[in-house]
Protein backbone atom coordinates (compact mmCIF):
# COMPACT_ATOMS: atom_id res chain seq x y z
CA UNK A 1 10.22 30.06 35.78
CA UNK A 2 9.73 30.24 39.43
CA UNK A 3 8.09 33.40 40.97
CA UNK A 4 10.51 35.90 41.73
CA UNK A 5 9.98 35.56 45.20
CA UNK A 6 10.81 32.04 45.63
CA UNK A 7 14.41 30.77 45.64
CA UNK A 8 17.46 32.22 43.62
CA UNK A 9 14.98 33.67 40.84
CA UNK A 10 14.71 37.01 42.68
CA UNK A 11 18.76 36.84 42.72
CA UNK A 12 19.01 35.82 39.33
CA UNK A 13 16.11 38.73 37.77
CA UNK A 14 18.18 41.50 40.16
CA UNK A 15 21.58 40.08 38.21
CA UNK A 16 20.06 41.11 34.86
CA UNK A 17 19.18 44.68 36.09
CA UNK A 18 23.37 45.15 37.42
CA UNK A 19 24.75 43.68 34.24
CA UNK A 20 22.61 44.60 31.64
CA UNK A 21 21.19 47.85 33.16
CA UNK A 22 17.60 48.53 33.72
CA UNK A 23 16.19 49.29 30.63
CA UNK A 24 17.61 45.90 28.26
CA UNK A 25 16.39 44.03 32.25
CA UNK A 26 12.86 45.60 31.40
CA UNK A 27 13.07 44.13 27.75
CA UNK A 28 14.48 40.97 28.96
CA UNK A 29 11.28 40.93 31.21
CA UNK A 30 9.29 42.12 28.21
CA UNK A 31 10.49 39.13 25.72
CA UNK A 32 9.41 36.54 28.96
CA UNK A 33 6.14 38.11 28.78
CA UNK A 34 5.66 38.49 25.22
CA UNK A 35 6.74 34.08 24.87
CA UNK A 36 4.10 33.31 27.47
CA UNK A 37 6.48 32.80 30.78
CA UNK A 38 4.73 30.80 33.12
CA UNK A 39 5.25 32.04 36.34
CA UNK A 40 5.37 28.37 38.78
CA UNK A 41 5.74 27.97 42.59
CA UNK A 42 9.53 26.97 42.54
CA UNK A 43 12.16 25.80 40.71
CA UNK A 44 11.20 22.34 41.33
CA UNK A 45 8.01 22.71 39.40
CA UNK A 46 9.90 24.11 36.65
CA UNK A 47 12.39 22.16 36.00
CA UNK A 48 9.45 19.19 36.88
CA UNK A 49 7.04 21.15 34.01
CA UNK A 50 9.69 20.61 31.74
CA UNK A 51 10.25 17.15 32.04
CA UNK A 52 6.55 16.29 31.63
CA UNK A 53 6.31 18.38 28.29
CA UNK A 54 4.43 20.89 29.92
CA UNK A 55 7.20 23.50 29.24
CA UNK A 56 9.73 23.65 26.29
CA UNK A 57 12.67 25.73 28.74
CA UNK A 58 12.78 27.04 32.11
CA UNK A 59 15.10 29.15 34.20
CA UNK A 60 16.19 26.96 37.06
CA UNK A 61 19.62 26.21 39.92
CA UNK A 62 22.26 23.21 38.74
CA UNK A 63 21.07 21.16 41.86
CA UNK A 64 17.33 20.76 40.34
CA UNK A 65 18.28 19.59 37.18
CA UNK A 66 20.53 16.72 38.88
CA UNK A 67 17.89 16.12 40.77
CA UNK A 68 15.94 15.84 37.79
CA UNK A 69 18.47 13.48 36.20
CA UNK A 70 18.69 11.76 39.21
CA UNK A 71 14.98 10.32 38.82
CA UNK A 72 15.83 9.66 35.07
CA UNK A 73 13.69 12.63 33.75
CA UNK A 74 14.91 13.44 29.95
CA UNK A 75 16.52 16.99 30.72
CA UNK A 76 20.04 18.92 29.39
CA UNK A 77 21.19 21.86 31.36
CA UNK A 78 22.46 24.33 29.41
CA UNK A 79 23.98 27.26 31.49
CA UNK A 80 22.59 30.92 31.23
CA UNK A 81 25.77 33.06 29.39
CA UNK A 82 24.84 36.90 29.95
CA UNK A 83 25.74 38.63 27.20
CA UNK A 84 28.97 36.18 26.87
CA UNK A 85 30.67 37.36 29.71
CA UNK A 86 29.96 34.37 32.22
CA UNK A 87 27.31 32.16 33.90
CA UNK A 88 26.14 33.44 37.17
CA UNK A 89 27.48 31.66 40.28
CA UNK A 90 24.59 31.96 43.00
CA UNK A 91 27.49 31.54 46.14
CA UNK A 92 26.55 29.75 49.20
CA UNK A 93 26.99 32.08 52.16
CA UNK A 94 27.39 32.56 55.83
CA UNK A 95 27.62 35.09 58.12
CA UNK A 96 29.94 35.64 62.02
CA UNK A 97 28.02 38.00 64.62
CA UNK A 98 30.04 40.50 65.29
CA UNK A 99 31.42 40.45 69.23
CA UNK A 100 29.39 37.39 69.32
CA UNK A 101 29.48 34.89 72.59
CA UNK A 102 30.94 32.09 70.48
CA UNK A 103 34.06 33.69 68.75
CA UNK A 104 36.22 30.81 68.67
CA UNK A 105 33.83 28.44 67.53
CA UNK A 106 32.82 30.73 65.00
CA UNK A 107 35.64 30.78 63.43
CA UNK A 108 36.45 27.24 63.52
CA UNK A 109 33.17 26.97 61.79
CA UNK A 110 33.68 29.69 59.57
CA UNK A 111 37.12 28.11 58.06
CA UNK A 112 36.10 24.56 57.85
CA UNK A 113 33.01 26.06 55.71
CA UNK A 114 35.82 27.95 53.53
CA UNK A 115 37.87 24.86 53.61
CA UNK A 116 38.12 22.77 50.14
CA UNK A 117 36.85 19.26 52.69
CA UNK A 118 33.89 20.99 52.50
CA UNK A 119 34.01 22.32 48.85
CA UNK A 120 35.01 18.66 48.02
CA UNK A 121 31.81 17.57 50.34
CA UNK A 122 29.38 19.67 48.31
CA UNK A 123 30.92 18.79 44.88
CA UNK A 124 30.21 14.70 45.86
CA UNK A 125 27.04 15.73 47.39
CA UNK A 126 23.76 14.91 45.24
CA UNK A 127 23.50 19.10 44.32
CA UNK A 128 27.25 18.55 42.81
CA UNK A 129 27.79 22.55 44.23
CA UNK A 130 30.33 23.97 41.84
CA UNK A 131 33.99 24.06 42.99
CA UNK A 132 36.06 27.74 43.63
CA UNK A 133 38.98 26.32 44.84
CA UNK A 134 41.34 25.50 41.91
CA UNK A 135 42.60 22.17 43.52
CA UNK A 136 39.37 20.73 42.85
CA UNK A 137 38.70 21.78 39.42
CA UNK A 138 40.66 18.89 37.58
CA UNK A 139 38.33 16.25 40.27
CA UNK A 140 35.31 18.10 39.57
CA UNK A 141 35.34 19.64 36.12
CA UNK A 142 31.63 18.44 35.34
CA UNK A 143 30.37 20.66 38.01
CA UNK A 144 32.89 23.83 37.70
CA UNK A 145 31.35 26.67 35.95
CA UNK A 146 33.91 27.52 33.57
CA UNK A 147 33.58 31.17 33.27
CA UNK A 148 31.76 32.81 36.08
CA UNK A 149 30.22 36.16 35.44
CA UNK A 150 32.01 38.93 36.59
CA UNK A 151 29.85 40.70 39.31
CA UNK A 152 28.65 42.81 42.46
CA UNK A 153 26.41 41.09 44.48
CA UNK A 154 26.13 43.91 46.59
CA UNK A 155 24.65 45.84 43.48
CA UNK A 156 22.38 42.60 43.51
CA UNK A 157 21.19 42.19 46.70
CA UNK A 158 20.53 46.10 46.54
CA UNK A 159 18.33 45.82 43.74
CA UNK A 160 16.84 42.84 44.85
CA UNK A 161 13.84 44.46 46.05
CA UNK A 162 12.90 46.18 43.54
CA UNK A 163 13.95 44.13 40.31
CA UNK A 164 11.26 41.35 42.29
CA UNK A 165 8.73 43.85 42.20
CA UNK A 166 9.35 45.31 38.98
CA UNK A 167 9.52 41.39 37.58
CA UNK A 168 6.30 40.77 39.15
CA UNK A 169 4.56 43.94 37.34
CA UNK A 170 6.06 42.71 34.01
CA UNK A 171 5.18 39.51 34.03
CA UNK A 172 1.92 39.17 35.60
C-alpha cells in the first residue's frame, strides 16, 4: 500500500479509525503488519507491484486500476466493504474564498463543477470518477459505487493527522 502520506491512503487509514474506532483501526494496522504490508511510494507502484507479481493485493483509488487495465495489466478491482456498511467514496472537492474579489465567477465555477456536464465529463474521462447524481447512474453503472459508506469526513480529516502518524508507527 502506499505510504500514508502520499495520496488518499492517509484519508482512507483516518476512515478506519471514525468507523471502526481506534482500537479494531490499531488491529487493522496490526494484521497489515503482521502479513508483511509493504509500504510503496504511491498508489501507482502498488497497484504497478501487483501487476508484475510482486504483490498478491494492494490498497489502491478506482482511477489506478483503470489505468492499470488501460495498459492491459491482468488486475480485478474489488472494492473495500467496511464492515458491510459501504465502500468509501474519496469526493473530489473545492473550495469559494469567502468575500473573495471574484464572487461571481466563483460561483459560476462552483455550479458548473456541481453540475452533472461535469459529473458526466469525469465518468467518460479515463479515471471513470464515480457518478452522485442519480441521472447518471443508469449511463454509468460500471463506475457508480453502489453503496457508499455512510460517513463524517470532518471526523476524517480531523483524525487525519494522527491516524498517518499512528499508521506510520504500526507499520514501519
Amino acid at each position: 500500500m502506499a505510504t500514508p502520506e502520499f495520496g488518499t491512503t492517509g484519508g482512507d487509514v483516518a476512515s478506519w479509525f471514525v468507523h471502526y474506532g481506534s482500537d479494531q483501526a490499531r488491529e487493522i494496522l496490526k494484521g497489515l503488519k503482521a502479513n508483511g504490508v509493504r509500504l510503496v511510494e504511491g498508489n501507482s507502484t502498488a497497484v504497478r507491484m501487483v501487476a508484475t507479481g510482486q504483490a498478491d493485493v494492494c490498497f489502491t483509488d478506482t482511477d489506478d486500476i483503470y489505468a492499470a487495465k488501460r495498459n492491459g495489466w491482468p488486475l480485478a478491482m474489488v472494492p473495500l466493504d467496511q464492515a458491510g456498511r459501504g465502500n468509501l467514496a474519496i469526493p473530489n472537492t473545492a473550495a469559494m474564498i469567502k468575500a473573495g474579489p471574484h464572487a461571481k465567477n466563483a460561483r459560476a465555477l462552483m455550479a458548473f463543477l456541481l453540475s452533472d456536464t461535469l459529473e458526466r465529463y469525469l465518468a467518460e474521462s479515463d479515471s471513470h470518477n464515480s457518478p452522485i447524481h442519480p441521472s447518471l447512474f443508469k449511463d454509468f453503472a460500471a463506475y457508480r459505487l453502489k453503496t457508499p459508506l455512510e460517513i463524517n469526513y470532518e471526523h476524517i480529516a480531523d483524525q487525519l493527522t494522527d491516524a498517518i502518524q499512528t499508521a506510520r508507527e504500526m507499520l514501519l
